[in-house]
N, C-alpha and C. Protein backbone atom coordinates (compact mmCIF):
# COMPACT_ATOMS: atom_id res chain seq x y z
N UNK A 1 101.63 103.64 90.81
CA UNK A 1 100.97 102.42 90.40
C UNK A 1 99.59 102.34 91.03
N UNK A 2 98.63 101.63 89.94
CA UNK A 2 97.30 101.89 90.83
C UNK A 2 97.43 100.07 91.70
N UNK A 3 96.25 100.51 92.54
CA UNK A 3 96.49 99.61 93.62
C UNK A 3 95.69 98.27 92.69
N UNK A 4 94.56 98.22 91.76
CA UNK A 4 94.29 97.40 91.14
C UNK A 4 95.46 96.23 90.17
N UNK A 5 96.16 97.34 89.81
CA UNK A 5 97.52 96.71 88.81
C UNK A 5 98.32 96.15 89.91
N UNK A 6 98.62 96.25 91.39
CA UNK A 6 99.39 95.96 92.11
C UNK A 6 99.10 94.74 93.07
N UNK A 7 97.29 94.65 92.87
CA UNK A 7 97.15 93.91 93.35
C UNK A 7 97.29 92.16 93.42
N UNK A 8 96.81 91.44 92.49
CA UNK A 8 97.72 90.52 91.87
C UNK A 8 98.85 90.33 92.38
N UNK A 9 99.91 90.96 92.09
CA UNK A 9 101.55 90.85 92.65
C UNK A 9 101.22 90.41 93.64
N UNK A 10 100.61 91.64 95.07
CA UNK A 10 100.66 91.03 96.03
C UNK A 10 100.13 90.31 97.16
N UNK A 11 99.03 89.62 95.92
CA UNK A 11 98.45 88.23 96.70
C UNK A 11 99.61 87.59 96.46
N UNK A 12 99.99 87.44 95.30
CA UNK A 12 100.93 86.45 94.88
C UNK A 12 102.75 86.21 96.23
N UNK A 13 102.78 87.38 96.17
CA UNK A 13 103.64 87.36 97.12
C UNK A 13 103.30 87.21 98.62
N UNK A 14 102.02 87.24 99.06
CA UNK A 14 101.88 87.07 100.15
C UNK A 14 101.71 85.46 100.39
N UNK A 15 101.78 84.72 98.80
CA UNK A 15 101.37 83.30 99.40
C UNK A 15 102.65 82.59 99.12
N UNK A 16 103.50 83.42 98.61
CA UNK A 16 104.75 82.63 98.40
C UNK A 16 105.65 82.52 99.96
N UNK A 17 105.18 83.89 100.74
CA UNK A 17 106.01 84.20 101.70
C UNK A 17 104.86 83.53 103.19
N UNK A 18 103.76 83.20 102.72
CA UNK A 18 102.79 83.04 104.04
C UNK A 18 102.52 83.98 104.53
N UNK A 19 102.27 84.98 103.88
CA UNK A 19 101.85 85.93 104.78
C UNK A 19 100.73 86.18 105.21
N UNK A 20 100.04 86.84 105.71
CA UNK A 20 98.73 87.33 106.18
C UNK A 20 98.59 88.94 105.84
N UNK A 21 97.52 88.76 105.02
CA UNK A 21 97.02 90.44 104.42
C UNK A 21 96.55 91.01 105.15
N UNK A 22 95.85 90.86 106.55
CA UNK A 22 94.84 90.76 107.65
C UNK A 22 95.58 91.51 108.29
N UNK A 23 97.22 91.14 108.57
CA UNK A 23 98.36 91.80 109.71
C UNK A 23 98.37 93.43 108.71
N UNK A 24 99.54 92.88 107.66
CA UNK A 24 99.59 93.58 106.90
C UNK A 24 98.58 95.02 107.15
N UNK A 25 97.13 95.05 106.86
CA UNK A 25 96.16 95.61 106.90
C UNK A 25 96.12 96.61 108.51
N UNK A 26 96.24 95.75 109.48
CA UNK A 26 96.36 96.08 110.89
C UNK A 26 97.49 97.03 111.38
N UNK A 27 98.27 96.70 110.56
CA UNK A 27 99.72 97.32 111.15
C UNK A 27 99.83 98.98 110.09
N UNK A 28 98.87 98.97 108.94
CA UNK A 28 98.70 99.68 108.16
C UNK A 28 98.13 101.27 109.12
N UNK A 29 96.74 100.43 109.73
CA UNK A 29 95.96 101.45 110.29
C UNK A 29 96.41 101.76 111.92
N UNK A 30 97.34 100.97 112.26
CA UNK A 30 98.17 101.67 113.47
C UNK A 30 99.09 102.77 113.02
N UNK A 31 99.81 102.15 111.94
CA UNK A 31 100.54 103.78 111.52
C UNK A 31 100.13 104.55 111.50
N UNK A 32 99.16 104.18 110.77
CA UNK A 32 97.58 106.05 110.37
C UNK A 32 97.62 106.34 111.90
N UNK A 33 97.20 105.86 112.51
CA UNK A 33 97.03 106.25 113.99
C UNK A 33 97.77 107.13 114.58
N UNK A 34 99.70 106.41 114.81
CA UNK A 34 100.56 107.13 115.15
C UNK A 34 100.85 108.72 114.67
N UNK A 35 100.57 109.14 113.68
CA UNK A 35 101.00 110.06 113.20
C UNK A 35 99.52 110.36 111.62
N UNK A 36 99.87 111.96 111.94
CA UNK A 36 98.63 112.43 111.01
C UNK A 36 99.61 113.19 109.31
N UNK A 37 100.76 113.11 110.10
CA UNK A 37 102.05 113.34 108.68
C UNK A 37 101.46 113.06 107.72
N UNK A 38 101.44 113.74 106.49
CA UNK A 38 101.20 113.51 104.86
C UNK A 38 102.40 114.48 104.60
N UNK A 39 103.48 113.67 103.99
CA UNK A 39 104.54 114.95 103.04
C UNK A 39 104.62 114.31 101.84
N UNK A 40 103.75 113.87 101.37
CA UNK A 40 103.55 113.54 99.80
C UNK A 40 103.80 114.52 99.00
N UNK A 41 103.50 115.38 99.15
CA UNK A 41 103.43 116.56 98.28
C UNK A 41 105.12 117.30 98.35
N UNK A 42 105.25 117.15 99.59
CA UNK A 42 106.91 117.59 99.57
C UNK A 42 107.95 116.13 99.11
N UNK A 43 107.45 115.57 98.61
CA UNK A 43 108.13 114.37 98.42
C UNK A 43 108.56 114.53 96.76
N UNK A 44 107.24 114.71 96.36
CA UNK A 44 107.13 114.91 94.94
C UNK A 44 107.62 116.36 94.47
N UNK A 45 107.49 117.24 95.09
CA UNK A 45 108.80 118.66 95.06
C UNK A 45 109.67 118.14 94.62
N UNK A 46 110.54 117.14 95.63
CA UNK A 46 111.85 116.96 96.03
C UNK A 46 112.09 116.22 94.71
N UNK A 47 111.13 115.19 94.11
CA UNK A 47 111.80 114.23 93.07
C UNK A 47 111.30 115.14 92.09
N UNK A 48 110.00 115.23 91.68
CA UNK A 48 109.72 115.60 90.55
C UNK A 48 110.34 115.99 89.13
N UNK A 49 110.80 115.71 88.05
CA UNK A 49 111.40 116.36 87.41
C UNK A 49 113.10 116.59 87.38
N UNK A 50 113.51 115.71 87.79
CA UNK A 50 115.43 115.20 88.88
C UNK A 50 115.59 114.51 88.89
N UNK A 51 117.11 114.00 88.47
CA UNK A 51 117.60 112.20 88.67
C UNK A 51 117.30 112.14 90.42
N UNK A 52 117.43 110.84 89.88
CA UNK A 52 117.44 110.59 91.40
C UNK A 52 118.67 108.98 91.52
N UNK A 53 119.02 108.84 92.74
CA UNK A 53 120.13 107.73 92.83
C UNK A 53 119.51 106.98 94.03
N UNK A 54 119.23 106.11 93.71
CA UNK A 54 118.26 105.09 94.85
C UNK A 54 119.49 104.48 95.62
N UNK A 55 120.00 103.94 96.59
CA UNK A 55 121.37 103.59 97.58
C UNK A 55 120.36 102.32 98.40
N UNK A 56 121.06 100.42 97.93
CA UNK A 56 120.55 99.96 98.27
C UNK A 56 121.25 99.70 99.35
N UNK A 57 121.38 98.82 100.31
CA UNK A 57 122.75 98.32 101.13
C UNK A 57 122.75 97.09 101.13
N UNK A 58 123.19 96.94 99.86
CA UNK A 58 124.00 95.65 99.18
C UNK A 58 125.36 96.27 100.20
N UNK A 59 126.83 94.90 100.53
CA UNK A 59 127.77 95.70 100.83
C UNK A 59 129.03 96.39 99.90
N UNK A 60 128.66 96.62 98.55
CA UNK A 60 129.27 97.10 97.33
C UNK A 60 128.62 98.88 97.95
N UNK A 61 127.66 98.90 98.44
CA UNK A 61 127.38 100.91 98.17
C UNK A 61 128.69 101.36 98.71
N UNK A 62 129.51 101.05 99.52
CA UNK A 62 130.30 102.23 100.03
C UNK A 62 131.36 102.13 99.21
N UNK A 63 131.65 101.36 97.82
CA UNK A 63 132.42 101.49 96.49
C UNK A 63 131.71 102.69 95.54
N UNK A 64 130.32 102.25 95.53
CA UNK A 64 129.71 103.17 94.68
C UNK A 64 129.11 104.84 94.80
N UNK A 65 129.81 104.91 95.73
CA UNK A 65 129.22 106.66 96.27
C UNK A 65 129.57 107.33 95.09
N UNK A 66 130.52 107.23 94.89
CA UNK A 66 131.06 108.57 93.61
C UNK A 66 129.76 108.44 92.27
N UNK A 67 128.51 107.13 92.19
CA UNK A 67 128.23 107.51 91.16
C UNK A 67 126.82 107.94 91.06
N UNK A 68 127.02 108.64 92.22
CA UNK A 68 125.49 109.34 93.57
C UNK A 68 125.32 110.65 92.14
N UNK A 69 124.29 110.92 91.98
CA UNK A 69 123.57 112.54 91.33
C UNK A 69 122.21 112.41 91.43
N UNK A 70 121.96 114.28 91.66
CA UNK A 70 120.48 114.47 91.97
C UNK A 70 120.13 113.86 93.34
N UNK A 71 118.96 113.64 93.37
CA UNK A 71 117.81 113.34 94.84
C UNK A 71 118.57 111.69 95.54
N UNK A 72 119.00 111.62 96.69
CA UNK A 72 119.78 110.66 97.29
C UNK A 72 118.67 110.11 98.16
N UNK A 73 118.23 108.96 97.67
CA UNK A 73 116.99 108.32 98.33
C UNK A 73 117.70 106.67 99.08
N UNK A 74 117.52 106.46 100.32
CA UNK A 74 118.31 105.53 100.59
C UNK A 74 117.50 104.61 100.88
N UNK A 75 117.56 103.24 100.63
CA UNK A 75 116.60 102.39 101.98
C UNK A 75 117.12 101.95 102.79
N UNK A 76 116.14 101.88 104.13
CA UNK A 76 116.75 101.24 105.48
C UNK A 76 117.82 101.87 105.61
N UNK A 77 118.46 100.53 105.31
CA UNK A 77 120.09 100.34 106.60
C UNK A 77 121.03 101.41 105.52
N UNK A 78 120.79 101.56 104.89
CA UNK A 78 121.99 102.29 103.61
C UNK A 78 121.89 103.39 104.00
N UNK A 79 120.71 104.38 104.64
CA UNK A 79 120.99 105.54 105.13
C UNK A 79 122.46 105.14 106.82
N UNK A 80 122.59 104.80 106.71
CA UNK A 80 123.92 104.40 108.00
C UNK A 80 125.34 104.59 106.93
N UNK A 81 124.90 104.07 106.59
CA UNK A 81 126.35 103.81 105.33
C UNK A 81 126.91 105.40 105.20
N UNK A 82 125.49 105.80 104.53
CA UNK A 82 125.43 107.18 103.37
C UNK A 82 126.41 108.52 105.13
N UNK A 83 125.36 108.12 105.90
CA UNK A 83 125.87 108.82 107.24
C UNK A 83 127.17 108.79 107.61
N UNK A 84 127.56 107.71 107.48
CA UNK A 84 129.10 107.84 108.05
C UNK A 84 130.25 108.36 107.31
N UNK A 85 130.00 108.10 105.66
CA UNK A 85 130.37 109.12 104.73
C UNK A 85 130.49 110.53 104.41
N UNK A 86 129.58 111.24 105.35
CA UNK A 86 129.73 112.08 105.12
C UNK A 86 128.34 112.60 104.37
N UNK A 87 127.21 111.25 103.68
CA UNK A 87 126.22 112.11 102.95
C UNK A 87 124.97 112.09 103.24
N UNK A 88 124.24 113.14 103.21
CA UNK A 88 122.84 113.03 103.48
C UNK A 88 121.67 112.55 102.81
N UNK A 89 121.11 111.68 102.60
CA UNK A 89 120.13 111.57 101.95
C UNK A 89 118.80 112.29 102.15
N UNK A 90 118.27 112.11 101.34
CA UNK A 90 116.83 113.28 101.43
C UNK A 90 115.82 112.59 101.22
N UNK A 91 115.68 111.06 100.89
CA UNK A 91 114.70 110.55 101.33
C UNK A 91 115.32 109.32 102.13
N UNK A 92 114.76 108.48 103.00
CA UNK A 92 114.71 107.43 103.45
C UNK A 92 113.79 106.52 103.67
N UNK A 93 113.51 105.40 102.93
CA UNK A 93 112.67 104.73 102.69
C UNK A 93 113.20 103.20 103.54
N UNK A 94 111.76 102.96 104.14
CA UNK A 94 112.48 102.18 105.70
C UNK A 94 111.20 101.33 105.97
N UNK A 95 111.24 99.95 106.50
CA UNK A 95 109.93 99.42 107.59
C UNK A 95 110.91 99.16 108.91
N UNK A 96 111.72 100.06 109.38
CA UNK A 96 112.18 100.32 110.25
C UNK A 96 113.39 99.25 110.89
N UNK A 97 113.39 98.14 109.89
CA UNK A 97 114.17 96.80 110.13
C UNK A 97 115.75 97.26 110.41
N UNK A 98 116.39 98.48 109.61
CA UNK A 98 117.73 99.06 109.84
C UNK A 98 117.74 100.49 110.47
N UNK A 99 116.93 100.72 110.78
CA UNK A 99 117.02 102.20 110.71
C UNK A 99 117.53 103.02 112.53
N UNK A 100 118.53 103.63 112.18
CA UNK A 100 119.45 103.98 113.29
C UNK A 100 118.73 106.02 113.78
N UNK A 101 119.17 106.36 115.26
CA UNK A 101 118.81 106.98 115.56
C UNK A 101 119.65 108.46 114.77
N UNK A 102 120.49 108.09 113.87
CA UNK A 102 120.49 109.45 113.49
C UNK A 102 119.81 109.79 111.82
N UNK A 103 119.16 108.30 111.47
CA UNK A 103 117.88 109.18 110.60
C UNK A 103 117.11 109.71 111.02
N UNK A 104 116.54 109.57 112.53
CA UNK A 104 115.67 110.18 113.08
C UNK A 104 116.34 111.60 113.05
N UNK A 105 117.30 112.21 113.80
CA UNK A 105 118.09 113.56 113.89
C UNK A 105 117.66 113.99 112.56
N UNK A 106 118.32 113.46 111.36
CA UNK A 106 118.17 113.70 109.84
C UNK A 106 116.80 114.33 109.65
N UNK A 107 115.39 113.67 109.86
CA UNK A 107 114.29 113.98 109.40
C UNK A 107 113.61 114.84 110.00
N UNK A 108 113.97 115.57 112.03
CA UNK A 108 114.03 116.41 112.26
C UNK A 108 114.87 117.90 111.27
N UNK A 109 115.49 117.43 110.59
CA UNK A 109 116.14 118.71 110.07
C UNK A 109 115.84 118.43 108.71
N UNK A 110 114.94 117.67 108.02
CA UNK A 110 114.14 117.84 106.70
C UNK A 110 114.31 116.36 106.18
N UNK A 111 115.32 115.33 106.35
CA UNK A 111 115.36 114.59 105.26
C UNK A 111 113.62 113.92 105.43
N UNK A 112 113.55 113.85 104.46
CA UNK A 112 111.72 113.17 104.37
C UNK A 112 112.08 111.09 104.71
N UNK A 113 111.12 111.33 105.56
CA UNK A 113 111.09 109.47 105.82
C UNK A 113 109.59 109.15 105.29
N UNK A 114 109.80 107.76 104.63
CA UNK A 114 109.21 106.89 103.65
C UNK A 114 108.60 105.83 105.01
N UNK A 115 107.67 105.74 105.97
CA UNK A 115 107.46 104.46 106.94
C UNK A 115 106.76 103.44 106.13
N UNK A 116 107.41 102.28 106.23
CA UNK A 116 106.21 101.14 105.48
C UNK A 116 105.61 100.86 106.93
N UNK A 117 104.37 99.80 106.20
CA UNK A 117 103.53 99.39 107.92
C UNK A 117 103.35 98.01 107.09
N UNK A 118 103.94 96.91 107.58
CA UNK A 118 103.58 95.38 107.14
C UNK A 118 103.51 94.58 108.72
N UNK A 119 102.80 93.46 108.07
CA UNK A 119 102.61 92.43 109.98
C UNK A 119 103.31 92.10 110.88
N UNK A 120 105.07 92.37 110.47
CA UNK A 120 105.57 91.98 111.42
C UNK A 120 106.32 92.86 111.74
N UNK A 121 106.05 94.16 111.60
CA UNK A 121 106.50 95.15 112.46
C UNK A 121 106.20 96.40 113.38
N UNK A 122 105.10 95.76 113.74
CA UNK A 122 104.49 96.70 114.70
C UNK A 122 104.69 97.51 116.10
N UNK A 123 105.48 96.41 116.18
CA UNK A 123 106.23 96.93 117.91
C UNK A 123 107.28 97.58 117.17
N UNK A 124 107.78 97.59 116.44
CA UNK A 124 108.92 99.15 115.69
C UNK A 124 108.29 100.43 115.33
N UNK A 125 106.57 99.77 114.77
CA UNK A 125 106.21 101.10 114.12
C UNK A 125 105.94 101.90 115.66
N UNK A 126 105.43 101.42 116.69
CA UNK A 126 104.98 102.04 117.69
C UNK A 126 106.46 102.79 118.47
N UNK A 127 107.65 101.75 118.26
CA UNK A 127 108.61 102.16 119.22
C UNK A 127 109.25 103.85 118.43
N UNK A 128 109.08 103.83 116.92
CA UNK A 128 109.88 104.76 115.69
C UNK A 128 109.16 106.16 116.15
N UNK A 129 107.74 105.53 115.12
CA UNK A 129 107.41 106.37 114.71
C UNK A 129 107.26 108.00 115.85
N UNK A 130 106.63 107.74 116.80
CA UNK A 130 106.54 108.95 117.45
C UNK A 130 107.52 109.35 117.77
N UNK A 131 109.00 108.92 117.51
CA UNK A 131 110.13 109.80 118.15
C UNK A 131 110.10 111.03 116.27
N UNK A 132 109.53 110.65 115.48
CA UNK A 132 109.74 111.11 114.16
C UNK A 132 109.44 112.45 114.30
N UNK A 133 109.71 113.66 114.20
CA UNK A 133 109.00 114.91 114.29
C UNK A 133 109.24 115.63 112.47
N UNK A 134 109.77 115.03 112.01
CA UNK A 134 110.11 115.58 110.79
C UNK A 134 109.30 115.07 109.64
N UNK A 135 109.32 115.72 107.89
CA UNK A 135 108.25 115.24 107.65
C UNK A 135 108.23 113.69 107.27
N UNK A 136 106.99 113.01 107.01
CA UNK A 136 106.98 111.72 107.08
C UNK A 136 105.80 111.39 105.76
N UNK A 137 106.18 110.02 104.98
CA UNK A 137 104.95 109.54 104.22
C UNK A 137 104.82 108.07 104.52
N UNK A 138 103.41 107.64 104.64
CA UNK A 138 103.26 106.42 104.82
C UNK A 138 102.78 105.56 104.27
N UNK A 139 103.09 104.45 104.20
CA UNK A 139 102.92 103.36 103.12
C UNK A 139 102.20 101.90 103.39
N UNK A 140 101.87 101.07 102.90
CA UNK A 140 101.83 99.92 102.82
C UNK A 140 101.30 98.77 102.17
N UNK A 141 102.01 97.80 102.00
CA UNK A 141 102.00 96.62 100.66
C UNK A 141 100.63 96.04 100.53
N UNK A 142 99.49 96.37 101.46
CA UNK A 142 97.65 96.04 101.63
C UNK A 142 97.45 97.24 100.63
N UNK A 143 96.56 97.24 100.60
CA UNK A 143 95.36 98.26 100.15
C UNK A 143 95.59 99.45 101.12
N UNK A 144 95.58 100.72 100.12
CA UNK A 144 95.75 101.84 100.50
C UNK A 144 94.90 102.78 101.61
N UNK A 145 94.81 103.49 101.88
CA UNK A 145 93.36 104.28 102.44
C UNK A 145 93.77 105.80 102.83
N UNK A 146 92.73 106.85 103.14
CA UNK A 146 93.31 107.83 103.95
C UNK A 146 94.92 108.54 103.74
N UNK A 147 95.89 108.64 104.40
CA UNK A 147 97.06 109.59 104.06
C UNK A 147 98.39 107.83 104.23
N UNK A 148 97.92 106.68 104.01
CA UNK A 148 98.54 105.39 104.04
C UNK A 148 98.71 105.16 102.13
N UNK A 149 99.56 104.81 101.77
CA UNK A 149 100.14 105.58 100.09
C UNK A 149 100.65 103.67 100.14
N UNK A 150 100.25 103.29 98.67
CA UNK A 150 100.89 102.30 98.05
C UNK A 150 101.42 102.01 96.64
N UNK A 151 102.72 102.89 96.77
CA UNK A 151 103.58 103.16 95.56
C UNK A 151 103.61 102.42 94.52
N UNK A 152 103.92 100.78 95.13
CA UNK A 152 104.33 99.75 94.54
C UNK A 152 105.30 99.27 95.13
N UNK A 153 106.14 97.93 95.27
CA UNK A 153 107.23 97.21 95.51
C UNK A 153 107.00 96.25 96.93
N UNK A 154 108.05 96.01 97.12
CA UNK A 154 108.21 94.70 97.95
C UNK A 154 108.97 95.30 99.18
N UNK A 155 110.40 95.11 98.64
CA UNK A 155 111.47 95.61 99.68
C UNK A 155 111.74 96.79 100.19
N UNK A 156 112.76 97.21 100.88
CA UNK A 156 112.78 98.51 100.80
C UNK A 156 113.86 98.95 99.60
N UNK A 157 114.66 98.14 98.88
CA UNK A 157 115.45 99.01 97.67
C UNK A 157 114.04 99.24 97.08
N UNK A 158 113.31 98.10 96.38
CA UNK A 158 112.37 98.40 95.32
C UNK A 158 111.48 99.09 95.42
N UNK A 159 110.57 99.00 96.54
CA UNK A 159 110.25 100.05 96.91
C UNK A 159 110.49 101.23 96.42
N UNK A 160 111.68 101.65 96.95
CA UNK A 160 112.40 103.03 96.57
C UNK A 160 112.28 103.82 94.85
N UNK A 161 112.07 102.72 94.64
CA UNK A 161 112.53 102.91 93.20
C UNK A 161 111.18 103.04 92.50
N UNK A 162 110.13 102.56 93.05
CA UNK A 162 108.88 102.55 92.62
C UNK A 162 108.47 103.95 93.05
N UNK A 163 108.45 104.53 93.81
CA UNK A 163 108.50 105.94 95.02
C UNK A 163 108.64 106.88 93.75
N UNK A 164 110.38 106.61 93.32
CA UNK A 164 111.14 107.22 92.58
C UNK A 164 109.85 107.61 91.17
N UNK A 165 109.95 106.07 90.48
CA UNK A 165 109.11 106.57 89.13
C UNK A 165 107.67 107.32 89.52
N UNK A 166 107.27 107.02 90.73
CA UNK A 166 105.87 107.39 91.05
C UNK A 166 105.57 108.88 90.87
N UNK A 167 106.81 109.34 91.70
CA UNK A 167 106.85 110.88 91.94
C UNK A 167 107.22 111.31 90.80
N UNK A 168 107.52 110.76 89.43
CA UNK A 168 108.42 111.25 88.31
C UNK A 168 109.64 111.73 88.49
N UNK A 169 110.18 110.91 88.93
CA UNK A 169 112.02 111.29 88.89
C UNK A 169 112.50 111.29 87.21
N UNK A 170 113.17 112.23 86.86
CA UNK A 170 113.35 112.00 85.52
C UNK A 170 114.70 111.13 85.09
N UNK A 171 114.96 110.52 86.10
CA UNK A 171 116.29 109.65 85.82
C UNK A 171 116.42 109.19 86.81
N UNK A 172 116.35 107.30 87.03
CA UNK A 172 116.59 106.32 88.18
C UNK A 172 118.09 105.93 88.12
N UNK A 173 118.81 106.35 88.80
CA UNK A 173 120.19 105.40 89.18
C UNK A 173 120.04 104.41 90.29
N UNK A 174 120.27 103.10 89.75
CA UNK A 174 119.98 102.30 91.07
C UNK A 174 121.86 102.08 91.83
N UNK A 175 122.43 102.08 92.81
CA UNK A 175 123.88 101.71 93.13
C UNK A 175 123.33 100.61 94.79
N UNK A 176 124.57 99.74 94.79
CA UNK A 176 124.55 99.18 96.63
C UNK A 176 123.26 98.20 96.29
N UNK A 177 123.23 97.80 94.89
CA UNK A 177 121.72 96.80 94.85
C UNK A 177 122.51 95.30 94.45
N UNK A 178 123.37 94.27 94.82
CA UNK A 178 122.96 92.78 95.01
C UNK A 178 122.37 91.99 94.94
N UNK A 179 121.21 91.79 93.95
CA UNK A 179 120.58 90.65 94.20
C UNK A 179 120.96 89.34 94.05
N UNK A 180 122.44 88.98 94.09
CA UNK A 180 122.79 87.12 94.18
C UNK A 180 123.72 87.44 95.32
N UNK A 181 123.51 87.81 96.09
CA UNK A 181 124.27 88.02 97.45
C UNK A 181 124.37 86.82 97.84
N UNK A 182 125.42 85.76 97.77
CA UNK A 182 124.90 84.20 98.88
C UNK A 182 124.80 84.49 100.21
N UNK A 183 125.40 85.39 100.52
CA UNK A 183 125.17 85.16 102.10
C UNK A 183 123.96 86.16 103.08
N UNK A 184 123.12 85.03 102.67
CA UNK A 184 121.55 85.58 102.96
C UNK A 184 121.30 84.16 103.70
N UNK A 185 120.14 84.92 104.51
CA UNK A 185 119.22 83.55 104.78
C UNK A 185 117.90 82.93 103.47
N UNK A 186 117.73 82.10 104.04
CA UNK A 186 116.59 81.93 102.87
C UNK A 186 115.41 82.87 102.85
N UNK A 187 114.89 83.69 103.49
CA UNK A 187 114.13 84.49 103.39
C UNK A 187 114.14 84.92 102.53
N UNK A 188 115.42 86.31 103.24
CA UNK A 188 115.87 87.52 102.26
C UNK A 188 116.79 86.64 100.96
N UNK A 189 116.89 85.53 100.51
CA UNK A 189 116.54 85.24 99.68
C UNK A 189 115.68 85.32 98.30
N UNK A 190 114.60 84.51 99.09
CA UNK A 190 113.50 85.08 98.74
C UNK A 190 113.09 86.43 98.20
N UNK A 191 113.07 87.29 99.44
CA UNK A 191 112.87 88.72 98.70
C UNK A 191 113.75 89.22 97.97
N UNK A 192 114.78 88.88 97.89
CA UNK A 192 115.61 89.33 96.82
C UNK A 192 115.24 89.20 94.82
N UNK A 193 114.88 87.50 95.28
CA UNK A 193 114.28 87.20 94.02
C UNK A 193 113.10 88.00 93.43
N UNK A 194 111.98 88.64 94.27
CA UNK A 194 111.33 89.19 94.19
C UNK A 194 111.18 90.11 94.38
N UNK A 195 112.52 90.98 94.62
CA UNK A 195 112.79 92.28 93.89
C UNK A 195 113.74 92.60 92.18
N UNK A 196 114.28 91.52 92.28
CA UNK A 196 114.30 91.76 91.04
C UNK A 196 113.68 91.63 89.93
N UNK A 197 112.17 90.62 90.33
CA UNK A 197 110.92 90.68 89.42
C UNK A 197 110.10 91.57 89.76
N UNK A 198 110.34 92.39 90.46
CA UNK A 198 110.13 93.65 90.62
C UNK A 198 110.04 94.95 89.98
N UNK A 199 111.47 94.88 90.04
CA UNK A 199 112.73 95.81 89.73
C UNK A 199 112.02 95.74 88.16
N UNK A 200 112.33 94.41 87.75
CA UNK A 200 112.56 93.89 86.15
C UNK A 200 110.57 94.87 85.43
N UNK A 201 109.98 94.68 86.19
CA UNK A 201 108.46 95.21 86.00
C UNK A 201 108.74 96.62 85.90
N UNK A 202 109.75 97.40 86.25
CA UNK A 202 109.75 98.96 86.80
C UNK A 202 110.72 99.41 85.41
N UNK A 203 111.50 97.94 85.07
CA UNK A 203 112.40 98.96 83.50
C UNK A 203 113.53 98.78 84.31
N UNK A 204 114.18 98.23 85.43
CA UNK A 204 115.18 98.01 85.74
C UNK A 204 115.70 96.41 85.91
N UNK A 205 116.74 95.78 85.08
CA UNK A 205 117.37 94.56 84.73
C UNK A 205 118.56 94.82 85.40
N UNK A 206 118.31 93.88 86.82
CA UNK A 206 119.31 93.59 87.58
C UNK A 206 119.97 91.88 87.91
C-alpha cells in the first residue's frame, strides 16, 4: 500500500484513539537506530507466490490449526500458541505487546520477525529488539523512511494480512481472528472494530 492511500486512515485513527503521530514518528526512528536489519527481500521469497495462513490469537486458534497451509505468519501472542503445538511459524508479526522469549530462539534459527515501532512502546522496542539476532523487518503506522516499511494496517492480525497481500501471497487464510470477542477492554475494542474496517478494505469480511 502506498503511504499516500494509507494516509487518511491513519490520521483518522489516530484521532479516534488520541494518539500522537509525533510518538508514533519517534519510536519509528529509535527502531531504525536499534538495528540496521532489512529482510524485506527474504520476506517476500518466503511469501511471494504461496498461500499463506495468517494465525490471529483470538482464543478459537488452537481449534483451528488443522486449517494452517503454506507460509504460517502469526501475530504477537499467537506465535506462543503455534509454539506449544508443536508449530513453527515463519513469520511473526509483533509490536512486542505478546511476544515471548522463544520467538526470539525462533528468529535466531530463521523465522523472520515483523517489529512494529508505535508511541507506546518504546521501552519494549529497546528492551526486544537487540536480543533479536535473526532476520528482522521494520515497520510503522507514521510515515515510512529508510529500511522502516509501512505495509498497511492497524493491529497486529491486520497488519499481517496486509504484509501478506503486500508481498503477494497468492492465497490469504485468515484462522484465531474474533472480532466480537466481549471480553475485551474498551480499547482493544476499539481496535478490533478497526480491524475489521480494515480487514473489510483488504477483501477480507469478518
Amino acid at each position: 500500500m502506498k503511504y499516500e492511500d494509507w494516509e487518511p486512515v491513519y490520521q483518522e485513527i489516530c484521532e479516534y484513539f488520541s494518539f500522537d503521530p509525533a510518538e508514533d514518528d519517534r519510536a519509528a526512528h529509535i527502531l531504525a537506530d536499534l538495528t540496521i536489519q532489512d529482510a524485506t527481500d527474504l520476506l517476500k521469497s518466503c511469501i511471494a507466490g504461496k498461500p499463506v495462513t495468517i494465525c490471529g490469537n483470538a482464543p478459537t486458534l488452537s481449534q483451528e490449526l488443522e486449517a494452517i497451509t503454506g507460509v504460517i505468519i502469526a501475530a504477537d501472542a499467537a506465535s506462543g500458541v503455534l509454539i506449544r503445538h508443536g508449530i513453527t511459524p515463519d513469520v511473526i508479526v509483533t509490536d512486542l505487546d505478546g511476544i515471548e522469549d522463544e520467538a526470539v530462539t525462533l528468529n535466531r534459527k530463521g523465522t523472520i520477525l515483523v517489529v512494529h515501532a508505535h508511541g507506546d512502546n518504546i521501552p519494549r522496542l529497546r528492551t526486544w529488539v537487540p536480543r533479536m539476532k535473526g532476520p528482522l523487518v521494520l515497520t510503522t503506522q507514521g510515515k515510512p523512511f529508510g529500511h522502516v516499511y509501512n505495509f498497511g494496517g492497524f493491529t497486529d492480525g491486520d497488519r499481517a494480512v496486509y504484509l501478506a497481500h503486500e508481498m503477494q501471497a497468492s492465497d490469504v487464510t485468515l484462522i484465531g481472528f474474533d472480532l466480537d470477542d466481549p471480553v475485551v477492554t474498551p480499547m482493544k475494542k476499539g481496535k478490533l472494530q478497526w480491524a475489521r474496517k480494515l480487514l473489510s478494505l483488504c477483501g477480507h469480511e469478518l
